[in-house]
Protein backbone atom coordinates (compact mmCIF):
# COMPACT_ATOMS: atom_id res chain seq x y z
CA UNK A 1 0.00 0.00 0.00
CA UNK A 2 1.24 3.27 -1.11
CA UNK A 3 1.16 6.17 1.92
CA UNK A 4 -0.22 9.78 0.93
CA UNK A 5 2.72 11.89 0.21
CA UNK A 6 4.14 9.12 -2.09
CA UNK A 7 0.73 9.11 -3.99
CA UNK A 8 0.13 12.68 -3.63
CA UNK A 9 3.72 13.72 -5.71
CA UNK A 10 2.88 10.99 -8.29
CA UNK A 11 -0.18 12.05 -9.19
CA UNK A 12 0.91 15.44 -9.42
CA UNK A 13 3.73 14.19 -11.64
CA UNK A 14 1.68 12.48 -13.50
CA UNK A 15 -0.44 15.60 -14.65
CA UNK A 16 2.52 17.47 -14.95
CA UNK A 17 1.99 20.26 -12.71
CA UNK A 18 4.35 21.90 -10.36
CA UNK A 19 3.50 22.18 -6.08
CA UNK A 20 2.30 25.91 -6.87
CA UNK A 21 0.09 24.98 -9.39
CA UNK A 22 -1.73 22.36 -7.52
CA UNK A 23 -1.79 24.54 -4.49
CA UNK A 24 -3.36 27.43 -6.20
CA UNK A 25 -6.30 24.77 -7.80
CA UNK A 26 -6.50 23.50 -4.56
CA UNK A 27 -6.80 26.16 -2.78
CA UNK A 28 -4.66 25.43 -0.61
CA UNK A 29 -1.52 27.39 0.70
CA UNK A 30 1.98 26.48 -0.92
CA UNK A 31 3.86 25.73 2.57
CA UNK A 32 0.63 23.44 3.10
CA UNK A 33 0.77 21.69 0.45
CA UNK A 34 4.40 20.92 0.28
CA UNK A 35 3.85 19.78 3.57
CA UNK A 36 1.70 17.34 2.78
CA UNK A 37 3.44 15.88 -0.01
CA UNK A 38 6.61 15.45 2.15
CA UNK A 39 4.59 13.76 4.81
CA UNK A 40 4.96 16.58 7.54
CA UNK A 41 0.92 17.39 7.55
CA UNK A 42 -2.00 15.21 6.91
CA UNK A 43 -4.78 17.24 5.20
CA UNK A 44 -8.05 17.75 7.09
CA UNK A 45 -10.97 16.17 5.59
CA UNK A 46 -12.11 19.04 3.30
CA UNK A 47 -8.69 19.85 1.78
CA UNK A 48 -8.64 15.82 1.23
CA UNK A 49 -11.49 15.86 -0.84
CA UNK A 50 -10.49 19.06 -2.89
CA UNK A 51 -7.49 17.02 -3.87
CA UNK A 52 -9.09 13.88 -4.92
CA UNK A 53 -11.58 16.49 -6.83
CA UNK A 54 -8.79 18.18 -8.20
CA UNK A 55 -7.12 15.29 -9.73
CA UNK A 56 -10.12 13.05 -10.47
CA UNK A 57 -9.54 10.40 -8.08
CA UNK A 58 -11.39 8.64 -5.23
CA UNK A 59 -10.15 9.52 -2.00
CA UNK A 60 -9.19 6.03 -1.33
CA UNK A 61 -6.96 6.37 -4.37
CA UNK A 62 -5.31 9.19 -3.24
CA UNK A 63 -4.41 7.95 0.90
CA UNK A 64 -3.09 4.65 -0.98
CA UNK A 65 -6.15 2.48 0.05
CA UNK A 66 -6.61 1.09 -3.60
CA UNK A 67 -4.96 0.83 -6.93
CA UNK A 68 -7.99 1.65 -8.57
CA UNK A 69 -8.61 5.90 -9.01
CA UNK A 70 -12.81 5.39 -9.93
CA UNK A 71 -13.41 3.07 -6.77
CA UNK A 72 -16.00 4.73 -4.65
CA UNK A 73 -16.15 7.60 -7.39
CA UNK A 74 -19.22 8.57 -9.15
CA UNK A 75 -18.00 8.81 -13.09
């Protein structure tokens, strides 16, 4: 099972978009962010499901829960 901040900078990677970028969509400070993707800060349960919004995935794809991004997601 893959832990948050691991699947957090993939995905981001992924898209191609930089911490900033992802922070601004997210609404979500810089500092914040990066802290969550270095595993320093867990997001509370809103900013959790702004990220999963943001890149399209179910939340249990995004905390490393499944493999699968559309489990649990309504698409």
């Amino acid at each position: 099972m893959k832990n948050f901040s691991d699947q957090l900078k993939l995905m981001r990677k992924v898209k191609g978009t930089t911490q900033k970028q992802v922070a601004e969509g997210s609404e979500i400070a810089e500092r914040v962010y990066q802290r969550y993707e270095s595993g320093e800060r867990k997001p509370p349960f809103d900013k959790l499901i702004t990220l999963a919004d943001y890149f399209g995935v179910s939340i249990d794809y995004l905390v490393g829960r499944t493999d699968n991004p559309r489990i649990n997601k309504n698409i």
